[in-house]
Protein backbone atom coordinates (compact mmCIF):
# COMPACT_ATOMS: atom_id res chain seq x y z
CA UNK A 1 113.17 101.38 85.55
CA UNK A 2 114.55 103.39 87.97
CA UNK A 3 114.34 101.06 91.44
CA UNK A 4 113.03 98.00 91.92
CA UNK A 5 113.36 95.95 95.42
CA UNK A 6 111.52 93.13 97.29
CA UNK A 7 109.58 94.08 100.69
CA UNK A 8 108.82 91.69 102.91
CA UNK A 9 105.22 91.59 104.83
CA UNK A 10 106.11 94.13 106.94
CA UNK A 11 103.75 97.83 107.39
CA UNK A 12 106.03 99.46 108.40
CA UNK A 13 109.13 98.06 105.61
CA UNK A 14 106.49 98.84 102.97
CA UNK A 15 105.18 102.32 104.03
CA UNK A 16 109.06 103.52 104.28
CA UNK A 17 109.28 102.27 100.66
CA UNK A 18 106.58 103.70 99.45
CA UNK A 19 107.55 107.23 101.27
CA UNK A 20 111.13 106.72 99.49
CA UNK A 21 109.28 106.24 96.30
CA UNK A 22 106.98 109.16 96.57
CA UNK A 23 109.61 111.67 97.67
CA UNK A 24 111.95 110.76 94.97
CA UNK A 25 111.20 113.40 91.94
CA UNK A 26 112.80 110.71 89.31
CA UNK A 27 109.60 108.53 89.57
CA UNK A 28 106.42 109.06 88.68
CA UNK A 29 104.98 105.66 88.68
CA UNK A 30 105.19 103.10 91.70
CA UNK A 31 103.93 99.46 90.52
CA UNK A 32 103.55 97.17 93.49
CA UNK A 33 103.14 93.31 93.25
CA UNK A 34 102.23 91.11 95.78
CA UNK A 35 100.18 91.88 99.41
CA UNK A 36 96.83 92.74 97.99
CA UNK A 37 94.52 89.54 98.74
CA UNK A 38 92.70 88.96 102.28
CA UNK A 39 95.21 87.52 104.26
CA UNK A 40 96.65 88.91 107.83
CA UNK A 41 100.55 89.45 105.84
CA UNK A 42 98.54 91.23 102.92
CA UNK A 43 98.93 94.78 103.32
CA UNK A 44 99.87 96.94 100.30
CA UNK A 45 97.39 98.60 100.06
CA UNK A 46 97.34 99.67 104.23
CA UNK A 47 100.89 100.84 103.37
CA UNK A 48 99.72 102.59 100.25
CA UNK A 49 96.74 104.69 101.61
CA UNK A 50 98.50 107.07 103.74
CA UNK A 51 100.34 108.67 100.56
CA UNK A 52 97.11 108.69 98.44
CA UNK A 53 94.95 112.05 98.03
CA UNK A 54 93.14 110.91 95.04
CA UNK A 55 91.86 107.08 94.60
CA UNK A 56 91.06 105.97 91.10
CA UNK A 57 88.82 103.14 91.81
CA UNK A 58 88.61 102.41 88.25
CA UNK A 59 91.59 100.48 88.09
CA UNK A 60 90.86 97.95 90.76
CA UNK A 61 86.95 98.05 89.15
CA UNK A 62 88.77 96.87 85.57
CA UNK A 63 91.18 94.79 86.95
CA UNK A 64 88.56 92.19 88.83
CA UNK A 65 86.51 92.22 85.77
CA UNK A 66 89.05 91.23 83.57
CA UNK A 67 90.34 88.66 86.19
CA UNK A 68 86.95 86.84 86.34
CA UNK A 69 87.60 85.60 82.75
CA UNK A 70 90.72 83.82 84.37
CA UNK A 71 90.11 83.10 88.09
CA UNK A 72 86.03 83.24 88.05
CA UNK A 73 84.46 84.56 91.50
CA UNK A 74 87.79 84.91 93.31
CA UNK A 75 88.54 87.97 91.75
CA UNK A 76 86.83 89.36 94.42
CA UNK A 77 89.27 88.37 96.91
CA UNK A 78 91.68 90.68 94.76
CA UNK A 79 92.32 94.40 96.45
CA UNK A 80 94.15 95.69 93.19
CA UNK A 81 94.12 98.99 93.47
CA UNK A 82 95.72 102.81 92.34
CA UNK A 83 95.40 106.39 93.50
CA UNK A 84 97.78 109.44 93.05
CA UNK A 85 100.15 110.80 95.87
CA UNK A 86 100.11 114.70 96.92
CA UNK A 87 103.09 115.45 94.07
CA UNK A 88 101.10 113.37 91.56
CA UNK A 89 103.28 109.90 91.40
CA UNK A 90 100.69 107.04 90.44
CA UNK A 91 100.61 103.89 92.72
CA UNK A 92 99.33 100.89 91.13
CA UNK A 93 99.38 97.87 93.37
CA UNK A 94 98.24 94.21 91.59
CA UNK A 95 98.69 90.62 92.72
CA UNK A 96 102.07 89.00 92.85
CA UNK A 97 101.21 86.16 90.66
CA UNK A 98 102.76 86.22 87.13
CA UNK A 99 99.23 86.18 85.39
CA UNK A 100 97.73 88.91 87.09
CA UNK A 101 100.91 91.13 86.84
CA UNK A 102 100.82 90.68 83.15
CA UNK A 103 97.16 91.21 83.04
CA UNK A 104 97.31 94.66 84.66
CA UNK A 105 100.63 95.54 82.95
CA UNK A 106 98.94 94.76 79.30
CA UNK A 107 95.57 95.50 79.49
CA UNK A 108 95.36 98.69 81.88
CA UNK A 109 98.96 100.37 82.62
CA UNK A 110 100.59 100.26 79.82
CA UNK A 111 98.29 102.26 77.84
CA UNK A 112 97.40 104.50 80.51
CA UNK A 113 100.83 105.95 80.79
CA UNK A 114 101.19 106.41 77.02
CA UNK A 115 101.00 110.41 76.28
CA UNK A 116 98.14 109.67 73.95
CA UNK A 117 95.81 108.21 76.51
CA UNK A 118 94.17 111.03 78.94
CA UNK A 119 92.78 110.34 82.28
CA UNK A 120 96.19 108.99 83.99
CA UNK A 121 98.95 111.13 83.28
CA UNK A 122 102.08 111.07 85.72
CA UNK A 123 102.81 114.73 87.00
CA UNK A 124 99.55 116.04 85.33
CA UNK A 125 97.65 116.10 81.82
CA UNK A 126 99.57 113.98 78.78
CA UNK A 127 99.91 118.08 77.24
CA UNK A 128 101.64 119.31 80.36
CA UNK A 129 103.26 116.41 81.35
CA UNK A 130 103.72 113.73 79.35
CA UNK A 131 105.60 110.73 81.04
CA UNK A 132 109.50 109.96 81.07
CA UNK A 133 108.87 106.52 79.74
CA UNK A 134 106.64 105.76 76.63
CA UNK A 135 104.70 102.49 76.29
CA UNK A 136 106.63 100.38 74.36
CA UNK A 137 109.96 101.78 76.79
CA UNK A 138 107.85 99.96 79.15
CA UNK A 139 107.08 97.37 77.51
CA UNK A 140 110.51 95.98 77.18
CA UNK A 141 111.43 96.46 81.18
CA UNK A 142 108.39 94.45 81.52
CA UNK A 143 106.15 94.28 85.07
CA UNK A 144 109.19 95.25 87.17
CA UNK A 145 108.41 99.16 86.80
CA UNK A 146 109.38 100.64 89.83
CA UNK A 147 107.88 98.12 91.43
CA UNK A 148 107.52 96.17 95.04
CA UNK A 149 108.02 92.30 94.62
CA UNK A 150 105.56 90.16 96.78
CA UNK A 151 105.85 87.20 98.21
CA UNK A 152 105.47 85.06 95.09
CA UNK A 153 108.01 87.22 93.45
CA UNK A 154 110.56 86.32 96.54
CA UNK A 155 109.63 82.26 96.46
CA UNK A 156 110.33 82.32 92.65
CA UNK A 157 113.83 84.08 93.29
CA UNK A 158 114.83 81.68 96.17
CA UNK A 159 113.84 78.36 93.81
């Protein structure tokens, strides 16, 4: 893990984060928590677009459909999401709550930033540019990967 800090509901806190994130050539992978439902303070991914040239809409696709096994039809109030920044850092942004962090972590990131899957490969292809961190590295940092704590994160911290 190379940073890891809590942003409060705040546009223009989060896009200067994410900016931070995406200029620094140590990271390749930004995981965001929290400020991704449909509420008025929820807005990850409004902070997020800005610095994403290429969505991948299959992420957020996955994500809901493995959700609805837990949480039924409101997995559609989820706006998971990922895309790929202009010097080809991946942002993933999930929900804040401990489930779906560890449902995203486990059953989509983790193995897509392990050399030997393909399509999303920090920096490039897995031949060209395989990533700093392997999946079981990962693994034992758990869901705090470069990541943006939301607002469950903070009330956890503060009980």
């Amino acid at each position: 893990m190379v940073a890891r800090t809590i942003v409060r509901e705040d546009i223009d806190k989060l896009r200067a984060q994410f900016q931070q994130w995406v200029d620094d050539p140590g990271i390749d992978v930004i995981i965001s928590t929290g400020g991704t439902g449909m509420t008025q303070r929820d807005l990850t991914p409004e902070a997020a677009r800005g610095f994403i040239n290429k969505q991948i809409p299959g992420f957020g696709e996955l994500f809901r459909h493995l959700s609805y096994a837990e949480i039924g039809t409101s997995t559609i109030q989820s706006r998971a999401d990922a895309g790929i920044t202009h010097n080809g850092t991946v942002i993933f942004m999930m929900p804040g709550s401990t489930n779906a962090c560890r449902l995203g972590m486990d059953q989509i990131i983790l193995s897509q930033l392990d050399a030997s899957y393909r399509p999303v490969q920090p920096g490039g292809t897995a031949a060209a540019h395989p990533p700093r961190a392997g999946a079981q590295a990962m693994r034992e940092m758990g869901n705090n990967i470069f990541h943006r704590g939301g607002a469950e994160a903070q009330r956890r911290r503060e009980s």
